[in-house]
C-alpha atoms as a PDB file:
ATOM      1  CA  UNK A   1    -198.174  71.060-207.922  1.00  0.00           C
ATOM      2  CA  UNK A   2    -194.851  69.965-209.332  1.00  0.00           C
ATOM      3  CA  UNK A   3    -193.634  66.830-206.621  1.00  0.00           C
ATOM      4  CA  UNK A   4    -190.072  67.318-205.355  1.00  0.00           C
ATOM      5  CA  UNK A   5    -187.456  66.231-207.118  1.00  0.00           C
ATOM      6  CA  UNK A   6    -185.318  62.865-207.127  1.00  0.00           C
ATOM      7  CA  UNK A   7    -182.045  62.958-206.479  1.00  0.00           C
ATOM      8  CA  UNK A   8    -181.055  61.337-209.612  1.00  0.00           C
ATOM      9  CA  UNK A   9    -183.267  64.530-211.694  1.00  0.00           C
ATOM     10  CA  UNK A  10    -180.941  67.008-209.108  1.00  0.00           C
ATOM     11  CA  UNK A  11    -178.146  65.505-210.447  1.00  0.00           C
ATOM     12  CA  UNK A  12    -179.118  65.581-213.984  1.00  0.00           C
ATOM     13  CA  UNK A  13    -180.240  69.357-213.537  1.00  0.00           C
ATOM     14  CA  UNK A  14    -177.023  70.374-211.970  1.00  0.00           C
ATOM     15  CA  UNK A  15    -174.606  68.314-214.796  1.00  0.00           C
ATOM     16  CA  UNK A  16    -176.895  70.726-217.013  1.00  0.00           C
ATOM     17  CA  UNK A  17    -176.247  73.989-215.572  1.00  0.00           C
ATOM     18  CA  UNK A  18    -172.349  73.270-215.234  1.00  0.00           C
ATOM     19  CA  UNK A  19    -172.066  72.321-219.182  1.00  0.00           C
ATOM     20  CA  UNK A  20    -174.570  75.451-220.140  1.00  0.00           C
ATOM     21  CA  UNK A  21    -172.716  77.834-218.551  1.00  0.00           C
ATOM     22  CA  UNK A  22    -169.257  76.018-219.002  1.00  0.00           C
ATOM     23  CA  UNK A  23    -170.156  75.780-222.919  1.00  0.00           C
ATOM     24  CA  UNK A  24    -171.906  79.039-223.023  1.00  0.00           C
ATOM     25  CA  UNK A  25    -174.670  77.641-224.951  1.00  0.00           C
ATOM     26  CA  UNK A  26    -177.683  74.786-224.853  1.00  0.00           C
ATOM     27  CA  UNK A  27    -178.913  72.850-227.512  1.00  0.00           C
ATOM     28  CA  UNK A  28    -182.138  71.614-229.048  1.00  0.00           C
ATOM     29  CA  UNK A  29    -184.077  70.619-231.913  1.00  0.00           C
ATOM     30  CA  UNK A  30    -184.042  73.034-235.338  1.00  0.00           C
ATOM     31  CA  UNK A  31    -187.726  72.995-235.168  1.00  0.00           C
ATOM     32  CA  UNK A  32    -188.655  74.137-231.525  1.00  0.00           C
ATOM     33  CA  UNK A  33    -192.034  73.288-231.469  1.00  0.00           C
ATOM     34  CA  UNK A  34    -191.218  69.347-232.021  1.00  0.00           C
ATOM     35  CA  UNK A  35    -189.015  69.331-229.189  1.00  0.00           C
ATOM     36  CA  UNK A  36    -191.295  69.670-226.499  1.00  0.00           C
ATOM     37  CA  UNK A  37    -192.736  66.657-224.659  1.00  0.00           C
ATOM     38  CA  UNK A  38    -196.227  66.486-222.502  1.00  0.00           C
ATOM     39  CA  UNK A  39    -195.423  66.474-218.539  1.00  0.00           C
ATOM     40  CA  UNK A  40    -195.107  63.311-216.584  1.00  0.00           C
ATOM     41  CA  UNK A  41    -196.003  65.337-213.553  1.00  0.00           C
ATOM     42  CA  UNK A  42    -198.364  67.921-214.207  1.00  0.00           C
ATOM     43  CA  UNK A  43    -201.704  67.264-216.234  1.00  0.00           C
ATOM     44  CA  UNK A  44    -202.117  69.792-219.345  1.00  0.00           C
ATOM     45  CA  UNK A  45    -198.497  71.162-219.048  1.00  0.00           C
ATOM     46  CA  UNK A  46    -195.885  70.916-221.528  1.00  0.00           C
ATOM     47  CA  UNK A  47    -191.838  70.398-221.021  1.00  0.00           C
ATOM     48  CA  UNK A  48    -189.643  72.545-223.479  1.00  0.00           C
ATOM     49  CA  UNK A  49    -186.531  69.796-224.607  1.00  0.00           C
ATOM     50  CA  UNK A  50    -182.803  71.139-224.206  1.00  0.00           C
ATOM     51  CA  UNK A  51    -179.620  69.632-224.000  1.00  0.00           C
ATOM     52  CA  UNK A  52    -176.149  69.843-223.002  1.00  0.00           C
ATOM     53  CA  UNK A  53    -174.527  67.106-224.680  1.00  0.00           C
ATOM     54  CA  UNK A  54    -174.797  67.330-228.759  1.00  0.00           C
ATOM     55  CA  UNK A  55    -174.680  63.381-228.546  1.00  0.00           C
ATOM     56  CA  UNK A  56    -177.717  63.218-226.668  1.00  0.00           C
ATOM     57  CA  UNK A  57    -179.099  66.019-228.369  1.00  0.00           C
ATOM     58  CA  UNK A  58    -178.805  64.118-231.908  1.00  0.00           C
ATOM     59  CA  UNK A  59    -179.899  60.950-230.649  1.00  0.00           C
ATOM     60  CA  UNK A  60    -183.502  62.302-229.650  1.00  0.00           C
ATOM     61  CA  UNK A  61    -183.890  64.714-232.492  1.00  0.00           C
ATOM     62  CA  UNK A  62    -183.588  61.431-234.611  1.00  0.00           C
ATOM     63  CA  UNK A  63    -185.981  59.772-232.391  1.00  0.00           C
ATOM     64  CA  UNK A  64    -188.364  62.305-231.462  1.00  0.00           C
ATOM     65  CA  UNK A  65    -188.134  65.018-234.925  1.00  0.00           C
ATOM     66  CA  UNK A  66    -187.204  62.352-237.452  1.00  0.00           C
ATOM     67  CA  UNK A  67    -183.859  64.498-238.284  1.00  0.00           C
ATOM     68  CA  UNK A  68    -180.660  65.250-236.235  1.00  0.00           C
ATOM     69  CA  UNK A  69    -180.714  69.304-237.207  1.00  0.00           C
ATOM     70  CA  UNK A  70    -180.064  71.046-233.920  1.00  0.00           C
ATOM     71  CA  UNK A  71    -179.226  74.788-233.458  1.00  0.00           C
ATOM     72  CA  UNK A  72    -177.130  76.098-230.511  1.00  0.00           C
ATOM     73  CA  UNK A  73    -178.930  78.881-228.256  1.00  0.00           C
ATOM     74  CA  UNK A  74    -176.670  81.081-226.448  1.00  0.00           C
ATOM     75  CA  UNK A  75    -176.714  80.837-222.968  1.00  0.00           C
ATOM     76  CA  UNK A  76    -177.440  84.737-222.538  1.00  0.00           C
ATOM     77  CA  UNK A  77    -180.324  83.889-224.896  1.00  0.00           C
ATOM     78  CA  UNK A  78    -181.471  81.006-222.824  1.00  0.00           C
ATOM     79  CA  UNK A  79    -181.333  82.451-219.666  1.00  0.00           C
ATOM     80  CA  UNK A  80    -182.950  85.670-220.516  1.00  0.00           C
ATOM     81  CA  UNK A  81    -185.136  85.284-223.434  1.00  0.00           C
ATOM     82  CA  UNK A  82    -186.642  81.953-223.812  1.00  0.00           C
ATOM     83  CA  UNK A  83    -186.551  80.679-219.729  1.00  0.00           C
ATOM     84  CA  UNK A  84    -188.827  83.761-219.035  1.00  0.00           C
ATOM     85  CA  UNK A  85    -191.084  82.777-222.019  1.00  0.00           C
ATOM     86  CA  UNK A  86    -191.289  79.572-220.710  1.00  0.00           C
ATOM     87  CA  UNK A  87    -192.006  80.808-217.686  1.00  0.00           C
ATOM     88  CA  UNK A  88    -194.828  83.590-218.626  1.00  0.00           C
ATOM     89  CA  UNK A  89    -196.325  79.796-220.370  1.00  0.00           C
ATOM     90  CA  UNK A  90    -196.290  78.346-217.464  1.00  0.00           C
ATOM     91  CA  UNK A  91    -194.386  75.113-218.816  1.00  0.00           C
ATOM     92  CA  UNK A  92    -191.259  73.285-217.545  1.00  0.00           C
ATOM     93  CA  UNK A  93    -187.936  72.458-218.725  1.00  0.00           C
ATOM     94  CA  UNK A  94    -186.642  69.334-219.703  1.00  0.00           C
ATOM     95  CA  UNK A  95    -182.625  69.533-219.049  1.00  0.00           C
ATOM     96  CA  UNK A  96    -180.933  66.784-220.735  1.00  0.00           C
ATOM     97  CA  UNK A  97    -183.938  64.579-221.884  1.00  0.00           C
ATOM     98  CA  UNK A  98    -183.316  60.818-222.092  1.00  0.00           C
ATOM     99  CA  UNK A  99    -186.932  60.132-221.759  1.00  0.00           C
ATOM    100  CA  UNK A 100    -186.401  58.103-218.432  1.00  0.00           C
ATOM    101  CA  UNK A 101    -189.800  57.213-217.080  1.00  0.00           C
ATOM    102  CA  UNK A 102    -189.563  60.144-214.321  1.00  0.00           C
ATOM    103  CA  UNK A 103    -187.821  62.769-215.916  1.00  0.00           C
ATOM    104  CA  UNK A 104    -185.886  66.134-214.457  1.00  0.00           C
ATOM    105  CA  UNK A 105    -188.900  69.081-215.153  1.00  0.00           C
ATOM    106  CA  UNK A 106    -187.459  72.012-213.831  1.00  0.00           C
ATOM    107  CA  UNK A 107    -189.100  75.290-213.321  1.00  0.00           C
ATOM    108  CA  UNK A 108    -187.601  77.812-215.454  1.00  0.00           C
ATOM    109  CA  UNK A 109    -187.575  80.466-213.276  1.00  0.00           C
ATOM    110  CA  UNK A 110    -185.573  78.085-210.554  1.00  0.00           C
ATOM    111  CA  UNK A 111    -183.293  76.862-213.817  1.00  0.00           C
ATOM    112  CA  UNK A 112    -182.118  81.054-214.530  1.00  0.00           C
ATOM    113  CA  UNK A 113    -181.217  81.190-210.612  1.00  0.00           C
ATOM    114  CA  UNK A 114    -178.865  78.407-210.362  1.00  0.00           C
ATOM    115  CA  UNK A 115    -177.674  79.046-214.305  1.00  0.00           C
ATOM    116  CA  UNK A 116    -176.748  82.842-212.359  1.00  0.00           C
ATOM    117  CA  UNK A 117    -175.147  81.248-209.853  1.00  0.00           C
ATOM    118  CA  UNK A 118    -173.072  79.241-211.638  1.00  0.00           C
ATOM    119  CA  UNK A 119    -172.050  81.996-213.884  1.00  0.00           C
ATOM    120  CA  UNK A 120    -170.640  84.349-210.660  1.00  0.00           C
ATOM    121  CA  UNK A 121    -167.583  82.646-210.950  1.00  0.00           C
ATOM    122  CA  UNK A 122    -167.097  83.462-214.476  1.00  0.00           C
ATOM    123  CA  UNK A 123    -167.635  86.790-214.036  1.00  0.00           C
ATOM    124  CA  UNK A 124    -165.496  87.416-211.261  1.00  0.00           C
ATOM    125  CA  UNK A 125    -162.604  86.059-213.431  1.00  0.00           C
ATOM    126  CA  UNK A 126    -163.206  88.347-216.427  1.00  0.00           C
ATOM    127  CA  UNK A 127    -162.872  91.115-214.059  1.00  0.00           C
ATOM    128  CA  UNK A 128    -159.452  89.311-212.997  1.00  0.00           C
ATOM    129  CA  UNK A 129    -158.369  89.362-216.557  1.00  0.00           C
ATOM    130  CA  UNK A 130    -158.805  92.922-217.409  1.00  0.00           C
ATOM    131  CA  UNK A 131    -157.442  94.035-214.272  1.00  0.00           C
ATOM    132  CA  UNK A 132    -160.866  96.832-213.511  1.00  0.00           C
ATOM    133  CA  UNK A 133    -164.586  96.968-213.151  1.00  0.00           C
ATOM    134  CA  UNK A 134    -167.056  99.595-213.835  1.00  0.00           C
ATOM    135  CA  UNK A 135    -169.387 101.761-211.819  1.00  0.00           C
ATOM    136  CA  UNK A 136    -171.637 104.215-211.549  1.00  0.00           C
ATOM    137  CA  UNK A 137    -171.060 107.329-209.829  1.00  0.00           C
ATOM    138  CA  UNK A 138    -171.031 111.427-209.671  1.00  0.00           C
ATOM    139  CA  UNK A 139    -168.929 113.790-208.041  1.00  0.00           C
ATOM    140  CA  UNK A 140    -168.972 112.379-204.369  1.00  0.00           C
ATOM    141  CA  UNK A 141    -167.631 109.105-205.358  1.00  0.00           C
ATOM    142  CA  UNK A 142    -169.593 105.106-206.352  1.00  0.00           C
ATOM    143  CA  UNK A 143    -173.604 105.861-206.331  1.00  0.00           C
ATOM    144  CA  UNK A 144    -175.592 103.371-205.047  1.00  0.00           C
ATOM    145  CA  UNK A 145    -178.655 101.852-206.821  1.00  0.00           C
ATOM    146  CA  UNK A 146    -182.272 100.458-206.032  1.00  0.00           C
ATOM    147  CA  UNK A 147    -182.512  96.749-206.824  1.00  0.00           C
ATOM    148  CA  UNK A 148    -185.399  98.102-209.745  1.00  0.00           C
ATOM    149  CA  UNK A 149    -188.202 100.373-210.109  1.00  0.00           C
ATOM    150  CA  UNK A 150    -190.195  98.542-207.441  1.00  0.00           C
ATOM    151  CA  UNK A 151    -187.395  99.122-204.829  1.00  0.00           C
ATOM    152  CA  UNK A 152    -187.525 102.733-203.369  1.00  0.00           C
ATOM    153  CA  UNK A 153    -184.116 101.608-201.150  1.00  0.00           C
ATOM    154  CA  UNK A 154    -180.901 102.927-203.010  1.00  0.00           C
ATOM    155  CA  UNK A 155    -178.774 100.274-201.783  1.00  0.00           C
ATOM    156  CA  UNK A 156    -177.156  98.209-203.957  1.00  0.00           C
ATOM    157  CA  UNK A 157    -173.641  98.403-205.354  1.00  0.00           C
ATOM    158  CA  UNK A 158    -173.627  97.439-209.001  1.00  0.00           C
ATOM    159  CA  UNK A 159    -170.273  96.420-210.837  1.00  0.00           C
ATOM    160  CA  UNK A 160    -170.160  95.568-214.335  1.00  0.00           C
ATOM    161  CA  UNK A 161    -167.149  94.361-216.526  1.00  0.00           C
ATOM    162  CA  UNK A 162    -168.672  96.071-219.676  1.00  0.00           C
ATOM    163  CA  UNK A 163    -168.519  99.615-220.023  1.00  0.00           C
ATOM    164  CA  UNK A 164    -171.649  99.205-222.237  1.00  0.00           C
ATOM    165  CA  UNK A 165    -173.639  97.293-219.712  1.00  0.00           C
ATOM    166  CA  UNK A 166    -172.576 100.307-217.209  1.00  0.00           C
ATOM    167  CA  UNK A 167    -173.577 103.215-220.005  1.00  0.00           C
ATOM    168  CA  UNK A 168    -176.915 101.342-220.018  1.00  0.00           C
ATOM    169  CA  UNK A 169    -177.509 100.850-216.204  1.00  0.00           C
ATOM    170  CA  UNK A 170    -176.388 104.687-215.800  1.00  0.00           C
ATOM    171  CA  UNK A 171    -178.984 105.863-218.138  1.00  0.00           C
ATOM    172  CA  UNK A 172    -181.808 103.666-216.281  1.00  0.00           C
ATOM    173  CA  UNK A 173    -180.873 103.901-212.865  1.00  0.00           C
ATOM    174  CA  UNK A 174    -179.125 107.916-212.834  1.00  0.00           C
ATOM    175  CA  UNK A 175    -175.971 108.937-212.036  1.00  0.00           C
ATOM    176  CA  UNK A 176    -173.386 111.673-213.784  1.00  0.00           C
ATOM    177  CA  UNK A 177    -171.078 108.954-214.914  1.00  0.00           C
ATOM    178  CA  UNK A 178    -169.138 105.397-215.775  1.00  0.00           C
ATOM    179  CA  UNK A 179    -165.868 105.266-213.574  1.00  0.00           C
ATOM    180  CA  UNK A 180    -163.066 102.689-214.334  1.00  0.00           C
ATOM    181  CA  UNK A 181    -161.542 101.509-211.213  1.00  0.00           C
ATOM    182  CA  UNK A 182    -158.383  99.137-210.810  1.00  0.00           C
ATOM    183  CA  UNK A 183    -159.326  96.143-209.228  1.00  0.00           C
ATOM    184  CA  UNK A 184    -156.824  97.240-206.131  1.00  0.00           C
ATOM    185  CA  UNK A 185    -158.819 100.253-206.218  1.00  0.00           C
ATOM    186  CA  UNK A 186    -161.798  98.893-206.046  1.00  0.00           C
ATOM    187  CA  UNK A 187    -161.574  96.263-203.296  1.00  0.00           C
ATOM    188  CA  UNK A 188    -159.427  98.711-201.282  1.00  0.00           C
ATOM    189  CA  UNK A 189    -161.250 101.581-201.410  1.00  0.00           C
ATOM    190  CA  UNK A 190    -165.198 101.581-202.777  1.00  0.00           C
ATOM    191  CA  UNK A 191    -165.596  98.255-201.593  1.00  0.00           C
ATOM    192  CA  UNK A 192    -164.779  99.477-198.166  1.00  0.00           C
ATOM    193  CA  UNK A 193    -166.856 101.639-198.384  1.00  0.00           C
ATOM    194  CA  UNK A 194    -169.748  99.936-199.434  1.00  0.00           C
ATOM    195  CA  UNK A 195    -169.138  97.056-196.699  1.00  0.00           C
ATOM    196  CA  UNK A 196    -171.063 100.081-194.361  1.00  0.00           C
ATOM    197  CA  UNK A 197    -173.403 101.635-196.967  1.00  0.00           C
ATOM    198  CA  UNK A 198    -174.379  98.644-198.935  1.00  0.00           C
ATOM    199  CA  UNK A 199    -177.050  95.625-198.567  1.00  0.00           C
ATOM    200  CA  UNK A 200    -175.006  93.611-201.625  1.00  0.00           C
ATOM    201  CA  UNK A 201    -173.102  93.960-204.648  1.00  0.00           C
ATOM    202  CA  UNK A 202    -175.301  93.409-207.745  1.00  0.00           C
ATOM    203  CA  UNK A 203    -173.745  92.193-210.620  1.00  0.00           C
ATOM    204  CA  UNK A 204    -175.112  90.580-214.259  1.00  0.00           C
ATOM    205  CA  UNK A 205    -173.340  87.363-214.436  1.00  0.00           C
ATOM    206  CA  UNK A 206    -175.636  86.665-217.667  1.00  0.00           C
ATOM    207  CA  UNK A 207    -175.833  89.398-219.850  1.00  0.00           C
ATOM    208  CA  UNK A 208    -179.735  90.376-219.997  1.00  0.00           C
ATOM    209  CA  UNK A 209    -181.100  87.774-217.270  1.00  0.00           C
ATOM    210  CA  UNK A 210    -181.377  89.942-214.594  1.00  0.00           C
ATOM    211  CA  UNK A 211    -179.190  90.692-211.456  1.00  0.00           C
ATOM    212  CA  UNK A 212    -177.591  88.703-209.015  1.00  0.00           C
ATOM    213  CA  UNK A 213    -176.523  89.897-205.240  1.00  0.00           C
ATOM    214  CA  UNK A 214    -173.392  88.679-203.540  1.00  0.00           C
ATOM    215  CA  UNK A 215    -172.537  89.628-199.646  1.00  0.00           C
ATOM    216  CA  UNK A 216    -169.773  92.877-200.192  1.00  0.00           C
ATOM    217  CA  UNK A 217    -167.466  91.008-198.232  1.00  0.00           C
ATOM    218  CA  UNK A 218    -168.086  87.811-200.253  1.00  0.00           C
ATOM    219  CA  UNK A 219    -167.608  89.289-203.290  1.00  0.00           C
ATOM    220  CA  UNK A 220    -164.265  91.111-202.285  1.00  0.00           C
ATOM    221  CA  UNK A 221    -163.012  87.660-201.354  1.00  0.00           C
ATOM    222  CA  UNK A 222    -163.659  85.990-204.439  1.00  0.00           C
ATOM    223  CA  UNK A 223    -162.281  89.206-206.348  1.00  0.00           C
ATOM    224  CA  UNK A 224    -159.515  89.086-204.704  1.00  0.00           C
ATOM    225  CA  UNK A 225    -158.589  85.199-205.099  1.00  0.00           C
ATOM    226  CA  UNK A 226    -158.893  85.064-208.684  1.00  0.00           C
ATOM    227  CA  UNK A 227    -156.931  88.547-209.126  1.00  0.00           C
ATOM    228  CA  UNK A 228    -154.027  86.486-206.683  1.00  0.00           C
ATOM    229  CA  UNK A 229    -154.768  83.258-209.338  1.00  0.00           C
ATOM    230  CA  UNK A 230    -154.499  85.020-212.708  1.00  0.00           C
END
């Protein structure tokens, strides 16, 4: 079992997820495989290496890969291709590696939720910017979706800021069509209406890592403040 973590490896876990999503990309060694240390914690697992800070990154691809190539991952690729990978290994992840003698090994699936959460922000200002967000819906107005094909419970609102990632979700999850609403629109009037008919807004603050819920009423709020900030 993987002991609790130190306050100091929180710390170092959190300055990681604010650069990563802040950055929009992690770093690590051009050949994976060398970048990948044996756990401190946990007998016969392994720690996948990535960084935040190119300095640091250089400095132990020197020291541990006898080179300083890196390449950049994309945080979209991060969070929804390789965490789960790491994941289905059943390995760790090293954020920001400075091979202390206790060292931050984070659990990958527990690294994509708080990289998600970081990202809400983010995505609540790109709907800001453009001024609308996308739904699905039909003839009766915004059509509310299961949380996936385990859930039998239609009762999530999902808002996108792609049309593309809308088009997608329509032709997964049903519906007649994408609608465009104003962001006025929106909070005014659908989210309203989903503040008696809905359990959460869903949204994809990484593109391809899966969904995230927010209270309606939270997520109106925080709408709302960066529309009144742009």
């Amino acid at each position: 079992m993987l002991h609790r973590p130190r306050i100091p490896e929180l710390a170092q876990r959190d300055r990681f997820v604010r650069r990563a999503v802040s950055e929009g990309r992690v770093l690590t060694f051009a050949d994976e495989e060398t970048a990948s240390v044996a756990s401190q914690k946990v007998r016969g697992k392994g720690v996948q290496l990535f960084w935040s800070n190119p300095i640091e990154a250089t400095r132990w691809a020197e020291a541990l890969a006898g080179n300083n190539a890196l390449q950049e991952i994309t945080l979209a690729t991060f969070a929804a291709d390789l965490l789960p990978g790491i994941a289905k290994a059943k390995g760790f992840v090293g954020t920001d590696w400075v091979s202390d003698p206790i060292e931050a090994e984070i659990d990958p699936v527990d690294l994509q939720l708080r990289l998600k959460a970081e990202a809400v922000p983010l995505f609540v200002k790109a709907a800001a910017k453009q001024g609308e967000v996308y739904i699905v819906g039909d003839d009766d107005g915004a059509r509310l979706t299961p949380a996936g094909p385990w859930s039998g419970s239609e009762d999530l609102l999902q808002v996108f800021v792609s049309r593309s990632e809308a088009e997608r979700h329509l032709q997964q999850a049903g519906g007649q069509l994408v609608v465009a609403e104003s962001l006025s629109e929106f909070i005014g009037n659908t989210l309203a209406w989903a503040a008696t008919r809905a359990r959460a807004v869903a949204i994809q603050p990484i593109a391809g890592a899966g969904i995230t819920e927010i209270k309606v009423a939270d997520f109106g709020r925080q709408l709302a403040a960066a529309a009144g900030a742009k």
